[in-house]
PDB file of N, CA and C in Angstrom:
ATOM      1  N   UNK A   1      78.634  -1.002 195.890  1.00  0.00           N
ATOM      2  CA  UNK A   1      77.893  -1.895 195.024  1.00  0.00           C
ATOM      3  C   UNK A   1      76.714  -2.494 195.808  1.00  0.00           C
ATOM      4  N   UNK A   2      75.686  -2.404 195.346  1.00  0.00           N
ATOM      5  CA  UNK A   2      74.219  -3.033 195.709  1.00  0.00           C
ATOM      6  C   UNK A   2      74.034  -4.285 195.930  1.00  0.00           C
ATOM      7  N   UNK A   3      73.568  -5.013 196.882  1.00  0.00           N
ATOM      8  CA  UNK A   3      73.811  -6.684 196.910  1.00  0.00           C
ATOM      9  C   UNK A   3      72.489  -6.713 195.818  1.00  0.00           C
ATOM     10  N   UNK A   4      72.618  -8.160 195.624  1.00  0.00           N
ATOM     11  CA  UNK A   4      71.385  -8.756 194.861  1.00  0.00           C
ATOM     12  C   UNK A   4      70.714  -8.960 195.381  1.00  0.00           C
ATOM     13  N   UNK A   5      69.306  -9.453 195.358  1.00  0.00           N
ATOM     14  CA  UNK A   5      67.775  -9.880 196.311  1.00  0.00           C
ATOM     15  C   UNK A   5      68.094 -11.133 196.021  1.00  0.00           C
ATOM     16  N   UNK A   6      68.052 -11.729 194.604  1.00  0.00           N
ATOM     17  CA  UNK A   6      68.158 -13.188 194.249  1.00  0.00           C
ATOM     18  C   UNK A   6      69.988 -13.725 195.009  1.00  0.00           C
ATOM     19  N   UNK A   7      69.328 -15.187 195.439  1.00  0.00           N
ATOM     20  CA  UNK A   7      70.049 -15.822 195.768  1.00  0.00           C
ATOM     21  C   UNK A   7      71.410 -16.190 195.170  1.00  0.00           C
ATOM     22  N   UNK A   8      72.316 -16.638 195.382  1.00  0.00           N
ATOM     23  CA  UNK A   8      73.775 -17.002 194.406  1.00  0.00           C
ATOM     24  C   UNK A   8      74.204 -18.335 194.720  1.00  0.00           C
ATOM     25  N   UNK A   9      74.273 -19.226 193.851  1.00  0.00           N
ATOM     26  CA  UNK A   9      74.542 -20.689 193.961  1.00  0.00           C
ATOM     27  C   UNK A   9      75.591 -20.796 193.787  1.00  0.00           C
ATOM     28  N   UNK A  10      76.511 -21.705 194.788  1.00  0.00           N
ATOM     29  CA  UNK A  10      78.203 -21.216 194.647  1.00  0.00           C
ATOM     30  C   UNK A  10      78.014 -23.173 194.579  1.00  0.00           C
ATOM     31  N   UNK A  11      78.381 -24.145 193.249  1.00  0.00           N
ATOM     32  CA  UNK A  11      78.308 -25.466 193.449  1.00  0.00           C
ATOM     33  C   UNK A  11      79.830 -25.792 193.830  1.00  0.00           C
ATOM     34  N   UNK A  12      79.737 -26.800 194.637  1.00  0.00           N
ATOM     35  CA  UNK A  12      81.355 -26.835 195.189  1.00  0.00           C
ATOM     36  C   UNK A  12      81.486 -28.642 193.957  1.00  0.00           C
ATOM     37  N   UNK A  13      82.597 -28.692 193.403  1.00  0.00           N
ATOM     38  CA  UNK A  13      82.056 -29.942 192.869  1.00  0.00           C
ATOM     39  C   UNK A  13      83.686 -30.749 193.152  1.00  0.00           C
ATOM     40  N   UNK A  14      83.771 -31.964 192.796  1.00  0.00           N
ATOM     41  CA  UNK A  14      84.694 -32.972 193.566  1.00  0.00           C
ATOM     42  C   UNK A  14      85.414 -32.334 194.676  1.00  0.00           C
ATOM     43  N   UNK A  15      86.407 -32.710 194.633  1.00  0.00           N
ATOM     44  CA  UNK A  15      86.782 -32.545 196.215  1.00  0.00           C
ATOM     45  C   UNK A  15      87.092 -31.282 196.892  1.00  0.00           C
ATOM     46  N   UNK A  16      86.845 -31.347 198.128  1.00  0.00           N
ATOM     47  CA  UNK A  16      87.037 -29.879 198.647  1.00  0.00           C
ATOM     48  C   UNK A  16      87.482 -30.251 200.292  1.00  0.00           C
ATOM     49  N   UNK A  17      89.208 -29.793 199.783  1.00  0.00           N
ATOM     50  CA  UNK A  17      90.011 -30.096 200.744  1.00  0.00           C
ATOM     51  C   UNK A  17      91.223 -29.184 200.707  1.00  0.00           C
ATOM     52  N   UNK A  18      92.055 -29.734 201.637  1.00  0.00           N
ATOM     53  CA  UNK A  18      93.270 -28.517 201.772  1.00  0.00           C
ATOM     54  C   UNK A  18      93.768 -28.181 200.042  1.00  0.00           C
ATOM     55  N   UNK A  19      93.766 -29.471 199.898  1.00  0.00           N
ATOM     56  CA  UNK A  19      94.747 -29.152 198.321  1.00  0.00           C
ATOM     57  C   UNK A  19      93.466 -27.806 197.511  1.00  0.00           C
ATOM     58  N   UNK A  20      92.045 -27.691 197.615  1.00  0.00           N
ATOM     59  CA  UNK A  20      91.309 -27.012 196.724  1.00  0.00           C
ATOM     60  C   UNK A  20      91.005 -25.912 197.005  1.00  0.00           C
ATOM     61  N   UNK A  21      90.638 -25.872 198.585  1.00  0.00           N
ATOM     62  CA  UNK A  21      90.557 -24.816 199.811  1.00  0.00           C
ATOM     63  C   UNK A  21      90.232 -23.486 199.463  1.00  0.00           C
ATOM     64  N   UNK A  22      91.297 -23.120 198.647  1.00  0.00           N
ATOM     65  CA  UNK A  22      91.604 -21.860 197.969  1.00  0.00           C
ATOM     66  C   UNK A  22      90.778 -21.271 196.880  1.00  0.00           C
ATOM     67  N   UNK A  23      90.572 -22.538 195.783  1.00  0.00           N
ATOM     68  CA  UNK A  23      89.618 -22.388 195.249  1.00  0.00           C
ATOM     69  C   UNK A  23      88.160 -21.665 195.459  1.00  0.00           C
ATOM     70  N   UNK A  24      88.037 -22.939 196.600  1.00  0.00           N
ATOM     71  CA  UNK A  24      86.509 -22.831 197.235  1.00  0.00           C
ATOM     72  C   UNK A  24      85.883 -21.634 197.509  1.00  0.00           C
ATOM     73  N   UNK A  25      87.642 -21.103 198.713  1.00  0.00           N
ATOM     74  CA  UNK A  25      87.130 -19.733 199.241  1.00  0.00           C
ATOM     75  C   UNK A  25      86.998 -18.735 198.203  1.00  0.00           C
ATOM     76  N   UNK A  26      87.564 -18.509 197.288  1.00  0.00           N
ATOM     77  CA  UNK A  26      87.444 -17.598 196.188  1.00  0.00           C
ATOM     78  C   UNK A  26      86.096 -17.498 195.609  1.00  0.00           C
ATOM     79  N   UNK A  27      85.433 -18.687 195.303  1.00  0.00           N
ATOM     80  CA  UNK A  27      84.244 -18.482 194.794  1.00  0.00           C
ATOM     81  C   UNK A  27      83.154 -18.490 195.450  1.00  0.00           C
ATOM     82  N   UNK A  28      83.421 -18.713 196.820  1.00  0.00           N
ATOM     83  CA  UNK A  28      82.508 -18.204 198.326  1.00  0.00           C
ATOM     84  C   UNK A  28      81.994 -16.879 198.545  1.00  0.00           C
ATOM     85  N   UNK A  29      83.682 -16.668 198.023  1.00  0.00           N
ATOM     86  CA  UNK A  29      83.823 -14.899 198.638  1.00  0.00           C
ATOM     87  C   UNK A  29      83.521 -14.071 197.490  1.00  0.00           C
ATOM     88  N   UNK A  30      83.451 -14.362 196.290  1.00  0.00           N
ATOM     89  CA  UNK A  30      82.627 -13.599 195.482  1.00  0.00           C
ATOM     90  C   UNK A  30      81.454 -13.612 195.487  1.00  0.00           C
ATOM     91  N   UNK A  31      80.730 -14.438 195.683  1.00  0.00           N
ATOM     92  CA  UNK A  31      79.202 -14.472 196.151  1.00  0.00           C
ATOM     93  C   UNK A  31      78.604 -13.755 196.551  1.00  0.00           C
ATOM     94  N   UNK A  32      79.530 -13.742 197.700  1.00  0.00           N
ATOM     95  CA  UNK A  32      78.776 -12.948 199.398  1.00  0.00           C
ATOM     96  C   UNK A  32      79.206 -11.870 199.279  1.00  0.00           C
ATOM     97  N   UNK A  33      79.973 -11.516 197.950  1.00  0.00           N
ATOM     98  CA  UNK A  33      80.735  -9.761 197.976  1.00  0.00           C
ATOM     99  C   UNK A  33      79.102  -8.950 197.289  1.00  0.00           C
ATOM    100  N   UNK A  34      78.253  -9.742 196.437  1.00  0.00           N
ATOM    101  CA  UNK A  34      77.222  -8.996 195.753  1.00  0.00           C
ATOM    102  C   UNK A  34      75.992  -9.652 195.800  1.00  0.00           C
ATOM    103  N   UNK A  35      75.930 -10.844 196.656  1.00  0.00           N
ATOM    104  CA  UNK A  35      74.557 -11.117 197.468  1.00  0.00           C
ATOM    105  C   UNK A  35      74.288 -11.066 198.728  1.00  0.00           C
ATOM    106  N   UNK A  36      73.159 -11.136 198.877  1.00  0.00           N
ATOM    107  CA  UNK A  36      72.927 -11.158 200.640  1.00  0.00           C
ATOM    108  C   UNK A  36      72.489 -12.347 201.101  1.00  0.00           C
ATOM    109  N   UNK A  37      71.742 -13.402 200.037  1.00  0.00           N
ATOM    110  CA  UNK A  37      71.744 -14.992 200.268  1.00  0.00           C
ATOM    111  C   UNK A  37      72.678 -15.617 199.290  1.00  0.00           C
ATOM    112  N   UNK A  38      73.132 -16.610 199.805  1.00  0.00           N
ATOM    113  CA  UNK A  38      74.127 -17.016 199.030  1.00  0.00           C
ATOM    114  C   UNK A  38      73.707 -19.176 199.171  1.00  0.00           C
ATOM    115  N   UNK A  39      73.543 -19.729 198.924  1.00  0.00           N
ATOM    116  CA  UNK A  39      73.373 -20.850 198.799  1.00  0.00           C
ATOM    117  C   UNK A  39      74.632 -21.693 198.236  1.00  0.00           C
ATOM    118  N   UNK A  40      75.279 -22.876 199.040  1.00  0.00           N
ATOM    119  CA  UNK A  40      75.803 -24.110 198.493  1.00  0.00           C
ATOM    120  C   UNK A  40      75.570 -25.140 198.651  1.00  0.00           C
ATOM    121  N   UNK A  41      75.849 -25.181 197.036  1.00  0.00           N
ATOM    122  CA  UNK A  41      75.370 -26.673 196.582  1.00  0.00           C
ATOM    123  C   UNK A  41      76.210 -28.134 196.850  1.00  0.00           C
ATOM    124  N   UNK A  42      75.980 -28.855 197.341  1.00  0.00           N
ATOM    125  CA  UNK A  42      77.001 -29.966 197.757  1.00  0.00           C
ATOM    126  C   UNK A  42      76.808 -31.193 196.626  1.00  0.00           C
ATOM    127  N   UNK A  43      75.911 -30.839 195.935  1.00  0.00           N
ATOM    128  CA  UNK A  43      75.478 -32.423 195.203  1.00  0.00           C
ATOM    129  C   UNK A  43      76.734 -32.790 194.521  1.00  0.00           C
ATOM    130  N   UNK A  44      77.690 -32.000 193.421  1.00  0.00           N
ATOM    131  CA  UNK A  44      78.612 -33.304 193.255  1.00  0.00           C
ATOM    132  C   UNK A  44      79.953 -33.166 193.831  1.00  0.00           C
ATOM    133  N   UNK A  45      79.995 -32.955 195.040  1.00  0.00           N
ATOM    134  CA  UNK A  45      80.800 -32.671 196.224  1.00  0.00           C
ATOM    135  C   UNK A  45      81.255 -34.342 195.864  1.00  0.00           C
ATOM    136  N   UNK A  46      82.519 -34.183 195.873  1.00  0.00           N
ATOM    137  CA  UNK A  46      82.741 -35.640 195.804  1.00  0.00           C
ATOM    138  C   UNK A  46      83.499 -35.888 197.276  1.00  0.00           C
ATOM    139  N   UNK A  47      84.337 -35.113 198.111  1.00  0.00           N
ATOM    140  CA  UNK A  47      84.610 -35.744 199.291  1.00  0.00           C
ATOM    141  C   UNK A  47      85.320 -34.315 199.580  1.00  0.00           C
ATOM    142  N   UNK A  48      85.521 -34.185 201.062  1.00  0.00           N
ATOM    143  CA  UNK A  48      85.601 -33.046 201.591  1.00  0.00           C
ATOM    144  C   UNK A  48      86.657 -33.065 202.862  1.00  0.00           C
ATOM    145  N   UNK A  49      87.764 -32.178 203.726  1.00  0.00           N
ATOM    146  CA  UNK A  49      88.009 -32.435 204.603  1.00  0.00           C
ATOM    147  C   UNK A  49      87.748 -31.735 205.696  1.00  0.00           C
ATOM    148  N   UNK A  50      88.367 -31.521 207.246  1.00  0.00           N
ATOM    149  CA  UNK A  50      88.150 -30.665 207.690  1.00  0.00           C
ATOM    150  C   UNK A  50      88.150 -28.946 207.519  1.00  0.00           C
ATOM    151  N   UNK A  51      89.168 -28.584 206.348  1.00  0.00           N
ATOM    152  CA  UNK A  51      89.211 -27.154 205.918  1.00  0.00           C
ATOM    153  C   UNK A  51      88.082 -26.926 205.453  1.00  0.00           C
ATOM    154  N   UNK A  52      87.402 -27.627 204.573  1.00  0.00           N
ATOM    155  CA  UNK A  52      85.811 -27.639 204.114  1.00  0.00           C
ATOM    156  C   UNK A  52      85.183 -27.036 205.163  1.00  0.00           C
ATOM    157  N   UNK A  53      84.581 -27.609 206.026  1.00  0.00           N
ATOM    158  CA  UNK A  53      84.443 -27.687 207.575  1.00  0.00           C
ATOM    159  C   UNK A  53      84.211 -26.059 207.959  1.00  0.00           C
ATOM    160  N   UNK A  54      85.533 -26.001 208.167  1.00  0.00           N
ATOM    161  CA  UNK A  54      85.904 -24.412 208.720  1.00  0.00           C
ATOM    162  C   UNK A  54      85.628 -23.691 207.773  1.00  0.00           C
ATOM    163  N   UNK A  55      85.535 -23.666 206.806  1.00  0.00           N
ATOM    164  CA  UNK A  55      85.773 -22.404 205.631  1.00  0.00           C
ATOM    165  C   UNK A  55      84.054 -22.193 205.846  1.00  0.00           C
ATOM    166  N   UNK A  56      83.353 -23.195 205.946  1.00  0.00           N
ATOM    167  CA  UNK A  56      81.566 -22.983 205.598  1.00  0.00           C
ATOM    168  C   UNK A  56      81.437 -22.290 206.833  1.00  0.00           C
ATOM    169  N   UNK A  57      81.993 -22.722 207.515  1.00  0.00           N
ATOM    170  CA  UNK A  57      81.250 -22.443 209.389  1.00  0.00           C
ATOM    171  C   UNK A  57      81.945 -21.038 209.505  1.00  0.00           C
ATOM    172  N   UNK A  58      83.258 -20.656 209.202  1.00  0.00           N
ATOM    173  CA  UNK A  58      83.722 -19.294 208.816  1.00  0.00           C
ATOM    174  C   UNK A  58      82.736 -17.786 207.968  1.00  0.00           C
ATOM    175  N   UNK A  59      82.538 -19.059 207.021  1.00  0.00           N
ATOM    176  CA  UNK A  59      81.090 -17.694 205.731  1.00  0.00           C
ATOM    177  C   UNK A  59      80.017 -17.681 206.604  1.00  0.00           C
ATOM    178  N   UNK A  60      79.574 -18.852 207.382  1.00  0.00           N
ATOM    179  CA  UNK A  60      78.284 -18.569 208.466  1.00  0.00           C
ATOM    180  C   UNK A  60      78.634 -17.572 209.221  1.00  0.00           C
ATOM    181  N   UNK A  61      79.715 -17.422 210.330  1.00  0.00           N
ATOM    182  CA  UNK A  61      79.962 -16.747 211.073  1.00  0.00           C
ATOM    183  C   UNK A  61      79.891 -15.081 210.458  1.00  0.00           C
ATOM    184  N   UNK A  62      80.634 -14.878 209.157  1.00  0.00           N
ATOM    185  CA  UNK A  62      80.387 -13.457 209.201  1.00  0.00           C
ATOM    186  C   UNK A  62      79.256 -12.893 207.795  1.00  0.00           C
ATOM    187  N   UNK A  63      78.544 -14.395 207.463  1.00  0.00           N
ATOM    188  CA  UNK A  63      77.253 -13.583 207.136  1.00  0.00           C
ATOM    189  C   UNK A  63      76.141 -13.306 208.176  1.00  0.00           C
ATOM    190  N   UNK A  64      76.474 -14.393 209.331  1.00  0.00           N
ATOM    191  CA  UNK A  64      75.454 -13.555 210.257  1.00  0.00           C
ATOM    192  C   UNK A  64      75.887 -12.199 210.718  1.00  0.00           C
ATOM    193  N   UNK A  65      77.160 -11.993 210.759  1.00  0.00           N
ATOM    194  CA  UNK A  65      77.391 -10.518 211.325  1.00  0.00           C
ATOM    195  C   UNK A  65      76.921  -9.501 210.671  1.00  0.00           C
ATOM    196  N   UNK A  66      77.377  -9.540 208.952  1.00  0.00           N
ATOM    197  CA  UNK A  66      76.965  -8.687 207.977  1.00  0.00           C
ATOM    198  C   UNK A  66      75.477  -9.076 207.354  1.00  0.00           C
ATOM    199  N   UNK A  67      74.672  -9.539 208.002  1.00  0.00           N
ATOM    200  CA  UNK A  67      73.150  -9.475 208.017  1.00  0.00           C
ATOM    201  C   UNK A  67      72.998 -10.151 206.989  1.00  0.00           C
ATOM    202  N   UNK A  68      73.538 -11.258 206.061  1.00  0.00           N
ATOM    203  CA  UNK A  68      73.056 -11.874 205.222  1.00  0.00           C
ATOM    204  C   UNK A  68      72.970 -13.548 205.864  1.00  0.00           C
ATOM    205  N   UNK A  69      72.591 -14.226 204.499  1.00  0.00           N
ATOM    206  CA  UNK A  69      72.375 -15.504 204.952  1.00  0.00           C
ATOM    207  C   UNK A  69      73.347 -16.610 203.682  1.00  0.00           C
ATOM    208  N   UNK A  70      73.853 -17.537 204.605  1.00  0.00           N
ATOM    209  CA  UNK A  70      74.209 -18.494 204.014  1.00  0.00           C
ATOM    210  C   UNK A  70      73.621 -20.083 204.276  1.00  0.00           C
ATOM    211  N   UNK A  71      73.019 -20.791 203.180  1.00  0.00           N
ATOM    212  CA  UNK A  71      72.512 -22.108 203.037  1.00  0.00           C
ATOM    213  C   UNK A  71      73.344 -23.097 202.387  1.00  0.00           C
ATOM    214  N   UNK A  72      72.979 -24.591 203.095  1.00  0.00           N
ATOM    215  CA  UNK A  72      72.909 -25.511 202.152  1.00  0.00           C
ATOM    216  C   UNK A  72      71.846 -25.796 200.727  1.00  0.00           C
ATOM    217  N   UNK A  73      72.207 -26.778 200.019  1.00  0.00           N
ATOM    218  CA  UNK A  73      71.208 -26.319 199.230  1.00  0.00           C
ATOM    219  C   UNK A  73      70.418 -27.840 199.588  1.00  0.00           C
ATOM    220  N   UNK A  74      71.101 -28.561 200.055  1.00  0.00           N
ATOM    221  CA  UNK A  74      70.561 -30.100 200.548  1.00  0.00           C
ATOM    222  C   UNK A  74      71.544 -30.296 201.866  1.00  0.00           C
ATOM    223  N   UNK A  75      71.102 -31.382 202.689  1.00  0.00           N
ATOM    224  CA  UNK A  75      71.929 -31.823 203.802  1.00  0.00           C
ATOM    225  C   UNK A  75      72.843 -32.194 203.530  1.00  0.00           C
ATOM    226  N   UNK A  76      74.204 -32.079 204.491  1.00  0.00           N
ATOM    227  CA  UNK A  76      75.418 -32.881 204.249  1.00  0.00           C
ATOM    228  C   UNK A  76      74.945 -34.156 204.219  1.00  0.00           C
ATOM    229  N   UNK A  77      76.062 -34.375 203.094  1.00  0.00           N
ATOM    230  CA  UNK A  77      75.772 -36.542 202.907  1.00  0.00           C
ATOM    231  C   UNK A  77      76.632 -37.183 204.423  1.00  0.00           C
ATOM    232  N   UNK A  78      76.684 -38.478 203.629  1.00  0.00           N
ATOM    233  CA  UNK A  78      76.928 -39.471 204.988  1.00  0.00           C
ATOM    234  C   UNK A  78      78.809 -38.800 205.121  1.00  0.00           C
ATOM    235  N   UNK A  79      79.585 -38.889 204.372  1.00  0.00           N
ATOM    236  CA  UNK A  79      80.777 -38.324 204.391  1.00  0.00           C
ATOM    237  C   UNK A  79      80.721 -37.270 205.382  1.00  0.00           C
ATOM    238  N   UNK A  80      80.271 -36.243 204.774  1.00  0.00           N
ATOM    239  CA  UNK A  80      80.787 -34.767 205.492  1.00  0.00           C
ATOM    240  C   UNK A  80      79.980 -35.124 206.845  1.00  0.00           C
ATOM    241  N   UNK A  81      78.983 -35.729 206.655  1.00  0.00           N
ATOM    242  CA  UNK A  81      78.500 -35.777 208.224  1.00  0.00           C
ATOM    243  C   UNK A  81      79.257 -36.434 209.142  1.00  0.00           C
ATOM    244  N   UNK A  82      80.288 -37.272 208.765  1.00  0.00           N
ATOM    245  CA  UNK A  82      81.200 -38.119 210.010  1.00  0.00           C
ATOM    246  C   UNK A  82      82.086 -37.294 209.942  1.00  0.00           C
ATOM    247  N   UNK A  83      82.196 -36.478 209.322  1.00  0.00           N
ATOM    248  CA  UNK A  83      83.832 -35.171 209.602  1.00  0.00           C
ATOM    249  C   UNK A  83      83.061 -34.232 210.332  1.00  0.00           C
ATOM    250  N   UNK A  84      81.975 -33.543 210.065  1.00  0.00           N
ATOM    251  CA  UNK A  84      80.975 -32.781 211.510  1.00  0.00           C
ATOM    252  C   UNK A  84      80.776 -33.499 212.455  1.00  0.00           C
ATOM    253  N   UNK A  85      80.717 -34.809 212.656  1.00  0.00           N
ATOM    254  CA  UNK A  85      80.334 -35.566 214.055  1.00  0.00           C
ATOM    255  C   UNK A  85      82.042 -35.652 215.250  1.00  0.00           C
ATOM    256  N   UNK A  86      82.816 -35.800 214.103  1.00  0.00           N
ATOM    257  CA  UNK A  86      84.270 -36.285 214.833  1.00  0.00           C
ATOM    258  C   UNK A  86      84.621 -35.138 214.900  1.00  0.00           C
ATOM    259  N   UNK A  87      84.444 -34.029 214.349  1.00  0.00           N
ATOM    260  CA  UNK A  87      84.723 -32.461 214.905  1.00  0.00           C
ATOM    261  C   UNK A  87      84.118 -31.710 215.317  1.00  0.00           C
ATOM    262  N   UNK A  88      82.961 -32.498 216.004  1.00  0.00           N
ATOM    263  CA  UNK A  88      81.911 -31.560 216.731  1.00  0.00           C
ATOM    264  C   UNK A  88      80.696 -30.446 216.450  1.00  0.00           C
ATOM    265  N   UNK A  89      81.295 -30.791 215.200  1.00  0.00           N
ATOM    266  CA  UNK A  89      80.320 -29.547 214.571  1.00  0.00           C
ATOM    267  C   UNK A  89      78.542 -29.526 214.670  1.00  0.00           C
ATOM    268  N   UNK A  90      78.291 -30.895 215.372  1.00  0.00           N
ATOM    269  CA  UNK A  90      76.743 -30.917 215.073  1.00  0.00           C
ATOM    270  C   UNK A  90      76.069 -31.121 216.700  1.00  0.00           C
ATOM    271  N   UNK A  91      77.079 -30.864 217.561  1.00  0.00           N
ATOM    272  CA  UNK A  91      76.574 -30.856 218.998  1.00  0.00           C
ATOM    273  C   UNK A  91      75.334 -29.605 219.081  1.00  0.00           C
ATOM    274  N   UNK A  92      75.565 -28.496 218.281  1.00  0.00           N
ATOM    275  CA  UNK A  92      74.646 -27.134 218.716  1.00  0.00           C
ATOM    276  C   UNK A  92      73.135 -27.475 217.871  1.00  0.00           C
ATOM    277  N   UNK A  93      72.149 -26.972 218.080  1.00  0.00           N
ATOM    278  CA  UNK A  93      70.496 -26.678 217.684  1.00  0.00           C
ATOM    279  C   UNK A  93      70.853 -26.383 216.133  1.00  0.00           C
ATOM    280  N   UNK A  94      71.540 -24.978 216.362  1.00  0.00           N
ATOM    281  CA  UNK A  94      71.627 -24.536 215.424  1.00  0.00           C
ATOM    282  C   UNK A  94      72.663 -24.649 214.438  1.00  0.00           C
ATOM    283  N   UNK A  95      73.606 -25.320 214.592  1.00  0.00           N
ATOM    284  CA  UNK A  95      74.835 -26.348 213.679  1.00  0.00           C
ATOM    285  C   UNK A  95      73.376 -27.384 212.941  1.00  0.00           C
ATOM    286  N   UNK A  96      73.166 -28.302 213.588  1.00  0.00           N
ATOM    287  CA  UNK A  96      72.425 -29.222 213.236  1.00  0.00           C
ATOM    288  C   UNK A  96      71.337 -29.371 212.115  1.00  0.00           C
ATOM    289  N   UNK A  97      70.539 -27.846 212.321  1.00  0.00           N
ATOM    290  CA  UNK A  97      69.821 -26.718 211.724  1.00  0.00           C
ATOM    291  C   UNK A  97      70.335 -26.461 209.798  1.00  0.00           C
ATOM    292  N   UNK A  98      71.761 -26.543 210.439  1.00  0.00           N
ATOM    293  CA  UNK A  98      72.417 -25.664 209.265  1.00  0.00           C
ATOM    294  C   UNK A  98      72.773 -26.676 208.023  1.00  0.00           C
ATOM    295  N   UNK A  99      73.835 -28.084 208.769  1.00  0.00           N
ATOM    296  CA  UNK A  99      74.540 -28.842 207.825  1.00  0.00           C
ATOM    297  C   UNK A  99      73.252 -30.167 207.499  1.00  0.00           C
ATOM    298  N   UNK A 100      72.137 -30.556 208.595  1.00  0.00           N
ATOM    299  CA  UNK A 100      71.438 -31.548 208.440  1.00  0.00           C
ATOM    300  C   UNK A 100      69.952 -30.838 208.255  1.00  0.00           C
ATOM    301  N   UNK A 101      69.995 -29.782 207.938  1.00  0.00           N
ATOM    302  CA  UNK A 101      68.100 -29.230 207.683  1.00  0.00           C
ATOM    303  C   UNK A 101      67.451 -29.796 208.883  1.00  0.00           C
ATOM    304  N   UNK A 102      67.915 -30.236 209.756  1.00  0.00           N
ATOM    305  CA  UNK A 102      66.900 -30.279 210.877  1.00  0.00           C
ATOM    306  C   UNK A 102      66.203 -29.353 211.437  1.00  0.00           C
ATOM    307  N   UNK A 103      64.943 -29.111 211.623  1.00  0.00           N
ATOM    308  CA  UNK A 103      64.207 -27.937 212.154  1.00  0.00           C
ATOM    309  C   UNK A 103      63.463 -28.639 213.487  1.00  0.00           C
ATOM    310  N   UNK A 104      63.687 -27.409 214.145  1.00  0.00           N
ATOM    311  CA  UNK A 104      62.962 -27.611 215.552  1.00  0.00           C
ATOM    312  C   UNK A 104      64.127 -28.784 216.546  1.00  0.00           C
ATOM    313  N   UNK A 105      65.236 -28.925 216.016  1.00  0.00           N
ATOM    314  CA  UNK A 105      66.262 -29.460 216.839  1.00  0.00           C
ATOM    315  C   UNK A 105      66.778 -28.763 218.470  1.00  0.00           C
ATOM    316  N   UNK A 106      66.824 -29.101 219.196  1.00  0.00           N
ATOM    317  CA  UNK A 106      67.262 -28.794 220.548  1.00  0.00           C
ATOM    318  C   UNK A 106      68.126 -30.023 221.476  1.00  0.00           C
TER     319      UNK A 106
END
């Protein structure tokens, strides 16, 4: 099957945590099965935990392998950003890059 050119908006909406997890990944992983950009949306993300966390940084990891791209569609809010700070997630250029749109970070 042919990926798409156009992008795929996967909106994650209230909470996204162990209890939803499953959810999430399901409609992650259909995305990225027939696009090559895939975009998520956090806006009515209502609160998130560390599985959140891993599952995004997981689809990063092997859309960079399989040559596609995965986005935010806006920066993590103040929430998810203190669960990336207390788990480290925003020490790297390119973490920072990813969950806070920072460009030109080092």
């Amino acid at each position: 099957m042919a990926k798409q050119a156009r992008p795929a908006v996967v909106g994650i909406t209230g909470p996204a945590d162990i209890r939803t997890i499953a959810e999430c990944h399901g409609r992650l992983l259909e995305a990225m099965k027939g696009n090559e950009v895939v975009h998520v949306d956090l806006a009515a993300l209502a609160e998130a935990d560390l599985t959140f966390v891993q599952l995004i940084e997981s689809a990063r990891r092997f859309a960079s392998y399989a040559g596609m791209t995965i986005s935010l569609s806006a920066p993590a809010g103040t929430d998810l950003c203190e669960i990336l700070r207390r788990g480290g997630f925003l020490n790297a250029p390119e973490s920072r890059a990813f969950w806070l749109h920072e460009r030109g970070a080092s």
